[in-house]
N, C-alpha and C. Protein backbone atom coordinates (compact mmCIF):
# COMPACT_ATOMS: atom_id res chain seq x y z
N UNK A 1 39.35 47.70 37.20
CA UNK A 1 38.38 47.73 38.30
C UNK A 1 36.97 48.02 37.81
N UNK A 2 36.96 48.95 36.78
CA UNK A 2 35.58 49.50 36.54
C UNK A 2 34.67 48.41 35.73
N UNK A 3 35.62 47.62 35.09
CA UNK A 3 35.05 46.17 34.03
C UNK A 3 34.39 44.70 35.12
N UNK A 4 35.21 44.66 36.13
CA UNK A 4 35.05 44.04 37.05
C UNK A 4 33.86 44.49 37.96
N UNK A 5 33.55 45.55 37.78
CA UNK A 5 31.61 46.49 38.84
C UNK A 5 30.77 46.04 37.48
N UNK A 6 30.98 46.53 36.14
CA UNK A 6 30.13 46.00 35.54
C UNK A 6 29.63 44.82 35.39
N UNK A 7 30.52 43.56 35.63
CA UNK A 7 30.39 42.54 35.25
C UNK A 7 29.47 42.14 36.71
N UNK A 8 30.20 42.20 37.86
CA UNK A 8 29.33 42.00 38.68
C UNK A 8 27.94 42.59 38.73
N UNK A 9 27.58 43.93 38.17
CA UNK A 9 25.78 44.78 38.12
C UNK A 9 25.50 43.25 37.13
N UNK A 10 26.18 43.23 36.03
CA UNK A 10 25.55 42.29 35.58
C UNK A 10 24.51 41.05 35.60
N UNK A 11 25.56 40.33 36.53
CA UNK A 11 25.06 38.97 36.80
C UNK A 11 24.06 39.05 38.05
N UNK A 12 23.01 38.32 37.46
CA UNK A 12 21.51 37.96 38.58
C UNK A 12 21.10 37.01 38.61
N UNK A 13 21.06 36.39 39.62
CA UNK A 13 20.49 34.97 39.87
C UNK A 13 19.18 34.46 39.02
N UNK A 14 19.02 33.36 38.73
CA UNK A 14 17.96 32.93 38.09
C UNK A 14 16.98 32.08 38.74
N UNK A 15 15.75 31.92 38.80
CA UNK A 15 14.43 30.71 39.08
C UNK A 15 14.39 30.17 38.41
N UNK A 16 14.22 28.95 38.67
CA UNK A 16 14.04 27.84 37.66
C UNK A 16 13.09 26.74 38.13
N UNK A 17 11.88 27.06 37.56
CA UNK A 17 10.93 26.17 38.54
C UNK A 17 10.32 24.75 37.70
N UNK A 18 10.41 23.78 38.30
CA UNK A 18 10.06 22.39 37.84
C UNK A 18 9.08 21.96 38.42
N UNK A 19 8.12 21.44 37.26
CA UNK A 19 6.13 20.76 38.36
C UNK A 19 6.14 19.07 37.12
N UNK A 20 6.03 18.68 38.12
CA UNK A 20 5.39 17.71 37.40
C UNK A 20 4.53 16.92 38.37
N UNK A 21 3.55 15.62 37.87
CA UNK A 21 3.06 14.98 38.47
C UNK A 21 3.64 14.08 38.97
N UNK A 22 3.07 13.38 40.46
CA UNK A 22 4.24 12.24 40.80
C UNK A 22 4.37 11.12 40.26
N UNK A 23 5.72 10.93 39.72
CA UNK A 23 5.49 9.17 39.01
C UNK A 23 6.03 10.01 37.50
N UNK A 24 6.11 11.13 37.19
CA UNK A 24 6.60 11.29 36.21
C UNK A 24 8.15 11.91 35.54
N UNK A 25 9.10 11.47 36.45
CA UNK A 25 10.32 11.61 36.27
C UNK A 25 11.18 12.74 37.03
N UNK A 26 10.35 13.32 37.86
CA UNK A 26 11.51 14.93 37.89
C UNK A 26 12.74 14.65 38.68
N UNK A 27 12.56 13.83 39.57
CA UNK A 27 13.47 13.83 40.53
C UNK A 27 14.57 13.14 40.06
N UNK A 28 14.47 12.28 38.74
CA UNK A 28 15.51 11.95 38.62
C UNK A 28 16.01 12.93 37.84
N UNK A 29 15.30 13.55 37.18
CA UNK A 29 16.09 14.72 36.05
C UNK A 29 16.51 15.76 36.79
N UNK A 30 15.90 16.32 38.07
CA UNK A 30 16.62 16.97 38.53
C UNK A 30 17.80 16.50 39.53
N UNK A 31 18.13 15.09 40.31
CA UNK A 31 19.30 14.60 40.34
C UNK A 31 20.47 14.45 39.62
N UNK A 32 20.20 14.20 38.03
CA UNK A 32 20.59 14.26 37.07
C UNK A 32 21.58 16.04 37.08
N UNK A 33 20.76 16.45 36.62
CA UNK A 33 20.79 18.29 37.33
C UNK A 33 22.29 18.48 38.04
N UNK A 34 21.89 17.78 39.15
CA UNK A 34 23.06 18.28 40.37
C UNK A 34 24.11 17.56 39.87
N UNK A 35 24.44 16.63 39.10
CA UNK A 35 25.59 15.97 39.03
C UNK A 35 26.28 16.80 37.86
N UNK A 36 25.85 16.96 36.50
CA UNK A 36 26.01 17.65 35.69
C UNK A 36 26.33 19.30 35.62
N UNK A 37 25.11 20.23 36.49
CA UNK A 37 25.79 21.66 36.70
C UNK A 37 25.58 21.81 38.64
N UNK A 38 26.85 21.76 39.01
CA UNK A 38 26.52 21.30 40.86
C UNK A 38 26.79 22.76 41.23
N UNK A 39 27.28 23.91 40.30
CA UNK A 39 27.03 25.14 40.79
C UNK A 39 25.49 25.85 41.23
N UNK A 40 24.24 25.24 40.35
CA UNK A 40 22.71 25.37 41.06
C UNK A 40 22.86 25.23 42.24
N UNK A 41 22.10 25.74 42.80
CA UNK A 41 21.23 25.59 44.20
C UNK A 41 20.08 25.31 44.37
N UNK A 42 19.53 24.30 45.08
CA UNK A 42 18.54 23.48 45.21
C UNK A 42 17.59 24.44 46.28
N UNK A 43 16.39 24.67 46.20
CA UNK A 43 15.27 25.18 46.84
C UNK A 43 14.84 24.04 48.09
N UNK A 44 14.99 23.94 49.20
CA UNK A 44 14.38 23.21 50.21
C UNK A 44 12.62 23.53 50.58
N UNK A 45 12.19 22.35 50.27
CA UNK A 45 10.61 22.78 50.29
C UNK A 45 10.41 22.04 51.83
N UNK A 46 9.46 22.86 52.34
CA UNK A 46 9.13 22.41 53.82
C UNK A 46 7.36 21.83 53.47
N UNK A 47 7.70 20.59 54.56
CA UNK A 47 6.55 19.81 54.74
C UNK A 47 6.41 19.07 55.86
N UNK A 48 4.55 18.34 56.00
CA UNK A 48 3.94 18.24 56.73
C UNK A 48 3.86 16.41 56.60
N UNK A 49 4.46 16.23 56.00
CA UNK A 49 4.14 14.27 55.33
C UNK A 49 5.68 13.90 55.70
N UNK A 50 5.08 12.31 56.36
CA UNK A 50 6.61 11.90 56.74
C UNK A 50 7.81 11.38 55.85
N UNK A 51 8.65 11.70 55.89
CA UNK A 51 9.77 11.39 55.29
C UNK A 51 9.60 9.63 54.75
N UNK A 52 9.95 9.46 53.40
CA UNK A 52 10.34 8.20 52.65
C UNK A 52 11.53 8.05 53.31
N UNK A 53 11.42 6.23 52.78
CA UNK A 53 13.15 5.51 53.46
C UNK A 53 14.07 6.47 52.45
N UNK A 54 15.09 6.77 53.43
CA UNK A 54 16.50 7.35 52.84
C UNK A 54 16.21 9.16 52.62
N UNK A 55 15.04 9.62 52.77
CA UNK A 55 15.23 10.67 52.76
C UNK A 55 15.25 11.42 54.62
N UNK A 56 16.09 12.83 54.57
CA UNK A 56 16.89 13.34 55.31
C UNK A 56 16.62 15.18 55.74
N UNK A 57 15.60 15.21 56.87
CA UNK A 57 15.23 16.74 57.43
C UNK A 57 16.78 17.57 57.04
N UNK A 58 16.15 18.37 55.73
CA UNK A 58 16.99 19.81 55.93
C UNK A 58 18.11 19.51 54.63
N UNK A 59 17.65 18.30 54.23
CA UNK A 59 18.45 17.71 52.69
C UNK A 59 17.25 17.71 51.91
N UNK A 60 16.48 16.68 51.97
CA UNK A 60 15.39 16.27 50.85
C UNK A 60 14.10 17.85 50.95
N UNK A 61 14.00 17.75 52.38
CA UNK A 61 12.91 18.41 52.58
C UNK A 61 13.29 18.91 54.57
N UNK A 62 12.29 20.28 54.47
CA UNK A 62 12.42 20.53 55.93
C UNK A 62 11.10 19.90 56.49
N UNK A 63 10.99 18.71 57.42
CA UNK A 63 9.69 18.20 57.96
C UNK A 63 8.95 18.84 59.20
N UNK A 64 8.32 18.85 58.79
CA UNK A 64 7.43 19.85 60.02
C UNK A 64 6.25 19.39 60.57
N UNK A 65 5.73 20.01 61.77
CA UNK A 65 5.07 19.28 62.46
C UNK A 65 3.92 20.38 61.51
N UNK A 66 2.57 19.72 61.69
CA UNK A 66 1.35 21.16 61.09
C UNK A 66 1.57 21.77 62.06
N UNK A 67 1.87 21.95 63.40
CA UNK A 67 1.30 23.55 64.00
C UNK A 67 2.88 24.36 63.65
N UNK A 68 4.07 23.68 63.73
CA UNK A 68 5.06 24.32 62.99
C UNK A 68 5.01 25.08 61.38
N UNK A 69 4.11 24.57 60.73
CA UNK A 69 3.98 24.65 59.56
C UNK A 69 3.06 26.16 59.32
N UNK A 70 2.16 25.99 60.43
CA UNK A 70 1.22 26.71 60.36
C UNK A 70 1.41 27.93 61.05
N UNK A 71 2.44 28.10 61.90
CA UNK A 71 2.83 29.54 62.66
C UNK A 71 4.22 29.89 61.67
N UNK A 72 4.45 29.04 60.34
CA UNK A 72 5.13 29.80 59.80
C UNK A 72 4.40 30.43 58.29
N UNK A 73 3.30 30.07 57.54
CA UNK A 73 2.47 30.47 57.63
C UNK A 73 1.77 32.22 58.04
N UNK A 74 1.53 31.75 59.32
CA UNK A 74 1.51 33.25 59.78
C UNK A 74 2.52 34.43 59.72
N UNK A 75 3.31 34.08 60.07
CA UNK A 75 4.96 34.80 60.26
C UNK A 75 5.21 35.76 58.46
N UNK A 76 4.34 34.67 57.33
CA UNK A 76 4.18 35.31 56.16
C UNK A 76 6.14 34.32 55.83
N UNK A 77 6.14 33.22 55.98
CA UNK A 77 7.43 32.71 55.70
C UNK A 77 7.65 32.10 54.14
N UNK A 78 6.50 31.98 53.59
CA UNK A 78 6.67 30.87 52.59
C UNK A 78 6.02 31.84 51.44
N UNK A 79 6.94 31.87 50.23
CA UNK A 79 6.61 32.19 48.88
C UNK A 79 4.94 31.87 48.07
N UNK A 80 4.79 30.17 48.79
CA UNK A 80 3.81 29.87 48.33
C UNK A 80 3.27 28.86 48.97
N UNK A 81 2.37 28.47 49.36
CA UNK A 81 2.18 26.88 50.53
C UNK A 81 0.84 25.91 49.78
N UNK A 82 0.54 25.34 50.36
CA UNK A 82 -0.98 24.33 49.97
C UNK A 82 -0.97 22.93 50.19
N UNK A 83 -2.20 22.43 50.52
CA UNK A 83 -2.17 21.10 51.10
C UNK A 83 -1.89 20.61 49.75
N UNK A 84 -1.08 19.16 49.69
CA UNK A 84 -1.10 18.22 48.31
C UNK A 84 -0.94 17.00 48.91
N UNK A 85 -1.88 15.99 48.38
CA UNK A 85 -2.15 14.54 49.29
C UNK A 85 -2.41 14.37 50.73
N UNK A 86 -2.70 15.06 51.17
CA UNK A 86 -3.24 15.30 52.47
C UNK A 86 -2.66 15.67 53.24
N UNK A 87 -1.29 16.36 52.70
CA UNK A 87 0.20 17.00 53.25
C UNK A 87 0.18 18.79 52.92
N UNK A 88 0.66 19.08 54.03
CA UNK A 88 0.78 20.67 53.84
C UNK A 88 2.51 20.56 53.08
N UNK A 89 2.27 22.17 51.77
CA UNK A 89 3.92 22.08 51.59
C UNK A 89 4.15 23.31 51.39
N UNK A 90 5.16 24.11 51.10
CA UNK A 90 5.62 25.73 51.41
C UNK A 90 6.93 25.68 50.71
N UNK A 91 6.96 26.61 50.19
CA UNK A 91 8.61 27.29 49.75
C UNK A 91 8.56 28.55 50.70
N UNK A 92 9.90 28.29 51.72
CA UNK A 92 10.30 29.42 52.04
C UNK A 92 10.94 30.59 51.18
N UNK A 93 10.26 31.83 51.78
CA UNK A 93 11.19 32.99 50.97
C UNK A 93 12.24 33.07 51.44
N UNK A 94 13.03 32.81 52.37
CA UNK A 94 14.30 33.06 53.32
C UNK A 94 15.02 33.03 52.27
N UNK A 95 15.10 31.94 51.98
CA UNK A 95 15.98 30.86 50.95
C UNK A 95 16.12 31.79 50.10
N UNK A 96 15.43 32.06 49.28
CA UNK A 96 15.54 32.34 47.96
C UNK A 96 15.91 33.96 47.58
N UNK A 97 15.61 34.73 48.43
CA UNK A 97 15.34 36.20 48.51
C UNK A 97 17.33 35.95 49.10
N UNK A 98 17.76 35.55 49.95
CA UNK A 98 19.07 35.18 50.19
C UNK A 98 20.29 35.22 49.22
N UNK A 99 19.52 33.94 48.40
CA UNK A 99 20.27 33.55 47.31
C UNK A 99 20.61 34.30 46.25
N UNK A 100 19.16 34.58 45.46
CA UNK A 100 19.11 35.58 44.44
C UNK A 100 19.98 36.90 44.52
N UNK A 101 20.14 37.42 45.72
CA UNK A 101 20.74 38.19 45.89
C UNK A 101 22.22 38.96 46.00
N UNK A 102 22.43 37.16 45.77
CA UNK A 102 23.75 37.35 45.93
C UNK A 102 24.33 36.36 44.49
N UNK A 103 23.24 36.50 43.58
CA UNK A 103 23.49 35.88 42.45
C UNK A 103 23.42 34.53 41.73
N UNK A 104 22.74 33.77 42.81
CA UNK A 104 22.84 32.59 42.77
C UNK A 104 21.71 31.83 41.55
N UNK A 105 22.13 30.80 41.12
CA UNK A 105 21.02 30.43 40.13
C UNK A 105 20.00 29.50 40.95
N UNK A 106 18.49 29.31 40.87
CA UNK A 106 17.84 28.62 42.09
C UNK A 106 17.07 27.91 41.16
N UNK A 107 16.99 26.35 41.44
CA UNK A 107 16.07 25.20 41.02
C UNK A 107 14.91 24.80 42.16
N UNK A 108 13.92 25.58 42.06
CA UNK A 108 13.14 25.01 42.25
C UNK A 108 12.09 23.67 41.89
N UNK A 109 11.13 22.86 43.03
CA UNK A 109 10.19 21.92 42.42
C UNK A 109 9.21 22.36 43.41
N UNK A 110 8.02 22.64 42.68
CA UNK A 110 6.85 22.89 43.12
C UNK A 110 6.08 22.71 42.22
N UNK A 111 4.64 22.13 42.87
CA UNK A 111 3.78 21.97 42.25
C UNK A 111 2.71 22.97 41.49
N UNK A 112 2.25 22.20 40.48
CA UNK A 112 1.35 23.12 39.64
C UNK A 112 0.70 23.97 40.27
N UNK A 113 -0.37 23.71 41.23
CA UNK A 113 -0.93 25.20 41.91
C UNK A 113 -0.08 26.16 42.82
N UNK A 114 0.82 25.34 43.02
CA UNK A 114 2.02 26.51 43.86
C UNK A 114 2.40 27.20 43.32
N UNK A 115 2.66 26.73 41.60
CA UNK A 115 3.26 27.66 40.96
C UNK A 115 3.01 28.56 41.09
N UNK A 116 1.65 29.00 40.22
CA UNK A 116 1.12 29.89 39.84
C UNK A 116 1.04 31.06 41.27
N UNK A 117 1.02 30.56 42.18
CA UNK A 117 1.51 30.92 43.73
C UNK A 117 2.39 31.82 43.56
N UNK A 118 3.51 31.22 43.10
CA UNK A 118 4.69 31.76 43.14
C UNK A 118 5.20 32.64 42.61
N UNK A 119 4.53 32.30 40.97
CA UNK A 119 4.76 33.38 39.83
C UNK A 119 4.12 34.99 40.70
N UNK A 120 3.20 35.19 41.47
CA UNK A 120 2.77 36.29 41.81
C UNK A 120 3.90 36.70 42.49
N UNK A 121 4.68 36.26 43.34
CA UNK A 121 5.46 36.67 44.10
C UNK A 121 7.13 36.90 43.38
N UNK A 122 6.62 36.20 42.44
CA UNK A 122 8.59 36.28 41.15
C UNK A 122 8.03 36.08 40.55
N UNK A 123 7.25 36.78 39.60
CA UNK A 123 7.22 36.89 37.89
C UNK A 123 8.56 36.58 37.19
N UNK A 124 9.61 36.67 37.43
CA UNK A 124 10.78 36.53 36.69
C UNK A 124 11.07 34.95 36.63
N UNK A 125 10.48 34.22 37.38
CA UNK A 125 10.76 32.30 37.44
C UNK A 125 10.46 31.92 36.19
N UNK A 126 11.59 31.16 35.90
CA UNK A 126 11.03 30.25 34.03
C UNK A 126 10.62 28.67 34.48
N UNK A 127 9.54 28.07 33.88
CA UNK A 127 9.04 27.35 34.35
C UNK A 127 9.27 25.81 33.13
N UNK A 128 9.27 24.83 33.51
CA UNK A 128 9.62 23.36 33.11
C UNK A 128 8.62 22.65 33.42
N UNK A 129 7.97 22.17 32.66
CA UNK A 129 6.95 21.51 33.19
C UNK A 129 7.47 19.56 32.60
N UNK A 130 7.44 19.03 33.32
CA UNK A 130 7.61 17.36 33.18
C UNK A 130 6.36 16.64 33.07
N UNK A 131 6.50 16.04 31.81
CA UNK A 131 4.67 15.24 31.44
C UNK A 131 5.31 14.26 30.99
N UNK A 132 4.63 13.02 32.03
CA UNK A 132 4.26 11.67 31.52
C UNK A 132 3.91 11.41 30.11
N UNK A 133 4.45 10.26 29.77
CA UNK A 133 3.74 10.07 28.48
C UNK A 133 2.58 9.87 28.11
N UNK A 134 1.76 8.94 28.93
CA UNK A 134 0.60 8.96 29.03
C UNK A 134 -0.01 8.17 30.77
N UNK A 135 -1.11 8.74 30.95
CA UNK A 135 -1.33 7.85 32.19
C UNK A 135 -1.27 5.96 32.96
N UNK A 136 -1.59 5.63 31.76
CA UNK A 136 -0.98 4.05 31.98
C UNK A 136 0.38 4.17 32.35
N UNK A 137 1.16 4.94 31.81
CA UNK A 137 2.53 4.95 32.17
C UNK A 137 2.97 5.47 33.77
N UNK A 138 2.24 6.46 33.88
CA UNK A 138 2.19 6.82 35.59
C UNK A 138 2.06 6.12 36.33
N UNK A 139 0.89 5.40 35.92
CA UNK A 139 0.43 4.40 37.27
C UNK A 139 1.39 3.15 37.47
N UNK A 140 1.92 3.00 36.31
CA UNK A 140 2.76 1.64 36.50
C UNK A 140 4.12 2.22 37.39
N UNK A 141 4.81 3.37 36.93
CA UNK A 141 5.68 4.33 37.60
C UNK A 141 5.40 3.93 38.80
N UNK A 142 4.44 4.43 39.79
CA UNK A 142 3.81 4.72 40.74
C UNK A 142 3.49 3.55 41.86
N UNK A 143 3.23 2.61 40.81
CA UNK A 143 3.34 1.15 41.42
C UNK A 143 4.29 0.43 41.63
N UNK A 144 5.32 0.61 40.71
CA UNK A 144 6.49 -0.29 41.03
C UNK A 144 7.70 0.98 42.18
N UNK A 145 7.35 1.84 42.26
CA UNK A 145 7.73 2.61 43.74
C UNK A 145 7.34 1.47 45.36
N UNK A 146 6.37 0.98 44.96
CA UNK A 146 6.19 0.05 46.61
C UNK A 146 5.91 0.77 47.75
N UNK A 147 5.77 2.20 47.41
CA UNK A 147 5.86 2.71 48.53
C UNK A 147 4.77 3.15 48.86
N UNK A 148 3.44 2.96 48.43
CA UNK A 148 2.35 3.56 48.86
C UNK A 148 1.00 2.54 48.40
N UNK A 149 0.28 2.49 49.31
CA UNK A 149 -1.13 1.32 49.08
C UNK A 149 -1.76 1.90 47.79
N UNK A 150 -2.67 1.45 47.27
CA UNK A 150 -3.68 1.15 46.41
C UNK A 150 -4.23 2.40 46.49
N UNK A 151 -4.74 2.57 47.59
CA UNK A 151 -5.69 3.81 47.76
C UNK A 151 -5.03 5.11 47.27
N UNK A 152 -3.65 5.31 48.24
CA UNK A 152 -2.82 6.17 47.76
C UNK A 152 -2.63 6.82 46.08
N UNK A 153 -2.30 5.26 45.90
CA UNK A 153 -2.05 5.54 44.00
C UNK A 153 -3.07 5.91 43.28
N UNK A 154 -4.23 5.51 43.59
CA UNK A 154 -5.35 6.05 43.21
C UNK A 154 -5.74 7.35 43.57
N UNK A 155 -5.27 8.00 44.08
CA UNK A 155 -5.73 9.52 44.30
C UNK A 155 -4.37 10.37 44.00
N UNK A 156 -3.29 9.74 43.66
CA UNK A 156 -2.79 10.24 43.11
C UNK A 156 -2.41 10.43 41.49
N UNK A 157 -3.15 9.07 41.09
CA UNK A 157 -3.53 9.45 39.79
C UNK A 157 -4.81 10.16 39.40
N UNK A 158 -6.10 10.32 40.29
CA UNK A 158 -7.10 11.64 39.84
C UNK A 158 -6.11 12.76 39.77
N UNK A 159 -5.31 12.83 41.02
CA UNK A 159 -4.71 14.63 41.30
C UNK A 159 -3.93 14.55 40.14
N UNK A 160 -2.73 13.81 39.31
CA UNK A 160 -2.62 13.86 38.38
C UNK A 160 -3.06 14.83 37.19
N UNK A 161 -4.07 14.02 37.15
CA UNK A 161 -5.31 14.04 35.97
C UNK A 161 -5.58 15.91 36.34
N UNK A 162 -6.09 16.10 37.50
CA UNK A 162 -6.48 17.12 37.58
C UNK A 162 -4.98 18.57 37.56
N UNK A 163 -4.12 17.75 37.91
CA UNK A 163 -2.55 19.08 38.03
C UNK A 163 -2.14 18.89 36.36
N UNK A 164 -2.09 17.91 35.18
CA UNK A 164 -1.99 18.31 34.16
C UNK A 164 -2.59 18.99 33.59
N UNK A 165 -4.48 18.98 33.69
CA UNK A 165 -4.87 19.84 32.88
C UNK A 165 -4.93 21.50 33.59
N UNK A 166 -4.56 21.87 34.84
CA UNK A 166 -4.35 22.59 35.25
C UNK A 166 -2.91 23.49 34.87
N UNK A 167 -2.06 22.50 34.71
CA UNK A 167 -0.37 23.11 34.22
C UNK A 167 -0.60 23.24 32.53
N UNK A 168 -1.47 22.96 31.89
CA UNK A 168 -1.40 23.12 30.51
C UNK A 168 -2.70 24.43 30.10
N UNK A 169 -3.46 24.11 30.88
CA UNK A 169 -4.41 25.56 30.78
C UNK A 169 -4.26 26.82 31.47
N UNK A 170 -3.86 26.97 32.68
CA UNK A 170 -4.08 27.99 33.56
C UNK A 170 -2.05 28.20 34.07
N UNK A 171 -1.26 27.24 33.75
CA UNK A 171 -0.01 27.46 34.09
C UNK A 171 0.94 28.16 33.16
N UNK A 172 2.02 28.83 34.09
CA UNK A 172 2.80 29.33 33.10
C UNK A 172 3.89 28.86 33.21
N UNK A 173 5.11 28.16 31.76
CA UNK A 173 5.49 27.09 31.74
C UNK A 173 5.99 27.52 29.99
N UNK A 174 7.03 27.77 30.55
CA UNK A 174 8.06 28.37 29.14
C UNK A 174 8.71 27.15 28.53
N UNK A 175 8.62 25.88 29.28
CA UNK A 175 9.21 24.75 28.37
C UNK A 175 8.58 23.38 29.03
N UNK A 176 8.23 22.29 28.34
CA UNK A 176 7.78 21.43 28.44
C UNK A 176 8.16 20.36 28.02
N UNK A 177 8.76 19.71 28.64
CA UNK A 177 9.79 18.18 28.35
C UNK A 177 8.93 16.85 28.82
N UNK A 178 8.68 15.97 27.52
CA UNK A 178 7.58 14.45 27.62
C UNK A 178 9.04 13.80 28.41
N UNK A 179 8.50 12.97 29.33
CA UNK A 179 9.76 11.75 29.76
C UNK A 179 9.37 10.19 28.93
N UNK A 180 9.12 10.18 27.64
CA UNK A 180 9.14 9.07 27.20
C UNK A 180 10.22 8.61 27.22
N UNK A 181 11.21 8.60 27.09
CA UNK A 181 12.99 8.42 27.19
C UNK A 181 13.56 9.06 27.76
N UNK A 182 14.22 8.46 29.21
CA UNK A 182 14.99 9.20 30.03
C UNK A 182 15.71 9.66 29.86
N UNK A 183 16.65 9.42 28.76
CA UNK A 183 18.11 9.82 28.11
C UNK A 183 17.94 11.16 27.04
N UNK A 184 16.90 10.76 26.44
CA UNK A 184 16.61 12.25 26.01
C UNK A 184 16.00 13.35 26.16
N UNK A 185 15.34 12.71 27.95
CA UNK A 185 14.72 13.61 28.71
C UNK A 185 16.39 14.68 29.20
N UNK A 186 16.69 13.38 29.56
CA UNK A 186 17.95 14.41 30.45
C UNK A 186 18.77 15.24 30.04
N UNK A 187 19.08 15.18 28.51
CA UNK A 187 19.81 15.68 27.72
C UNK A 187 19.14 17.13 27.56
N UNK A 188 17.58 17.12 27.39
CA UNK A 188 16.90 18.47 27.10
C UNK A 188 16.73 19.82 28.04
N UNK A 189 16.57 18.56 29.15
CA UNK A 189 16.84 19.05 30.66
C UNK A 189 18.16 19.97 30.81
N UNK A 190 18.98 19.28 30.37
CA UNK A 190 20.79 19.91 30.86
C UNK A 190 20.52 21.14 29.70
N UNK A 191 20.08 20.94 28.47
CA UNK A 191 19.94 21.97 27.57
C UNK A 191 19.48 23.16 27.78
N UNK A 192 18.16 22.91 28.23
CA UNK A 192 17.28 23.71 29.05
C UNK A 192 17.92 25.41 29.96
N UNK A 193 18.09 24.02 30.43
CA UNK A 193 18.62 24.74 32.57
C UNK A 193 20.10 25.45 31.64
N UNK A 194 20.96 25.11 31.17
CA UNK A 194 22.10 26.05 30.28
C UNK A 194 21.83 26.61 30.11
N UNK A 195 21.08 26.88 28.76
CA UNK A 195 20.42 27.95 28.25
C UNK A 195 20.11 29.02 28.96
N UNK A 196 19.22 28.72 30.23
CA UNK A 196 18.54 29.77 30.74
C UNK A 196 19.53 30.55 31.89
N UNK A 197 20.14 29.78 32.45
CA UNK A 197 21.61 30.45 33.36
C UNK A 197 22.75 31.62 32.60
N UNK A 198 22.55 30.85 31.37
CA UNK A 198 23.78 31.78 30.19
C UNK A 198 23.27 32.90 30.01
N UNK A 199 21.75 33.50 30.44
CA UNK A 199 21.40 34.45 29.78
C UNK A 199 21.11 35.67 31.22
C-alpha cells in the first residue's frame, strides 16, 4: 500500500506547448501525436473565427461569439487570450488546472505571444517550437490550402515573419523542430513528447 501512495505523490501531469506559424506543419505533427501516444490530452482553444470545412465546436476548437468571448475574459477564464488574424483566441484554465491535477499529460497549441502569456501563469510548460524551412516554403504551404484569398495569405505571411522572430528572441522554447521532412519531423516529435512525459 505504502509503494502504491508513493508512486501516485509521484506522478504529475505535464504541459507541453506547441507554436508555430501557420502553413508550417503542426497540426499534422500533432495529429500524428494522437495516433501514436492517444493517452495525451489535447488543450481545446476557444475562438472568435469561423470554423474551416470539417472542423467541429468543442472538438477542433470552442467557437464563440466576441461578446461570449469577451465576458469570459472578464470572468478571468482563460490562461492566456489575444487577437491573431483578426480573430480573438484563449486557452481556458478550466481545462487544464482540471487535468493537471489529476495527472494528466496536456498538449497544448498556442501561439507565440500567447505563449509567453502562458509561461507567466505555468512556468513549468516545455515548449516546441515548429519552423518552416524557409518562407517560400510557407507561402506555397499556405496556398495550396485553398482556403483563404490572396489578401489573407499575405498577412499571414508578414505575421509569420513577425511570430518567428518573436519565438526565437523573446520566446521560451526548450526544443525546436525544422519541418523540412515530415517523416523526420514526426519521428523527433514522438521523441520529444516521450521524453518529456517519462520524466
Amino acid at each position: 500500500m505504502a509503494d502504491n501512495r508513493l508512486v501516485k505523490k509521484r506522478k504529475k501531469g505535464h504541459l507541453i506547448v506547441f507554436s508555430a506559424p501557420s502553413g508550417a506543419g503542426k497540426t499534422t505533427l500533432l495529429d500524428y501525436l494522437r495516433i501514436c501516444i492517444p493517452e495525451l490530452m489535447y488543450s481545446i482553444s476557444a475562438t472568435t473565427r469561423h470554423p474551416r470545412p470539417g472542423e467541429r465546436h468543442g472538438e477542433h476548437y470552442f467557437f464563440l461569439s466576441e461578446e461570449e468571448f469577451r465576458r469570459t475574459i472578464d470572468e478571468g477564464g482563460f490562461a492566456e487570450w489575444m487577437m491573431v488574424h483578426g480573430s480573438y483566441y484563449g486557452t481556458p484554465r478550466s481545462f487544464i488546472d482540471e487535468n493537471l491535477g489529476r495527472g494528466a499529460d496536456i498538449v497544448m497549441d498556442i501561439d507565440v505571444f500567447g505563449k509567453k502569456k502562458f509561461d507567466a501563469v505555468y512556468p513549468g510548460a516545455v515548449g516546441i517550437l515548429i519552423v518552416p524551412p524557409g518562407m517560400d516554403e510557407l507561402e506555397r504551404r499556405l496556398r495550396e490550402r485553398h482556403s483563404e484569398s490572396d489578401e489573407a495569405i499575405e498577412r499571414r505571411m508578414t505575421n509569420a515573419a513577425v511570430e518567428m522572430n518573436y519565438a526565437l528572441c523573446e520566446g521560451k522554447y526548450e526544443h525546436r523542430i525544422v519541418n523540412d521532412d515530415l517523416e523526420r519531423a514526426k519521428r523527433e516529435t514522438l521523441r520529444i513528447v516521450r521524453d518529456i512525459i517519462a520524466h
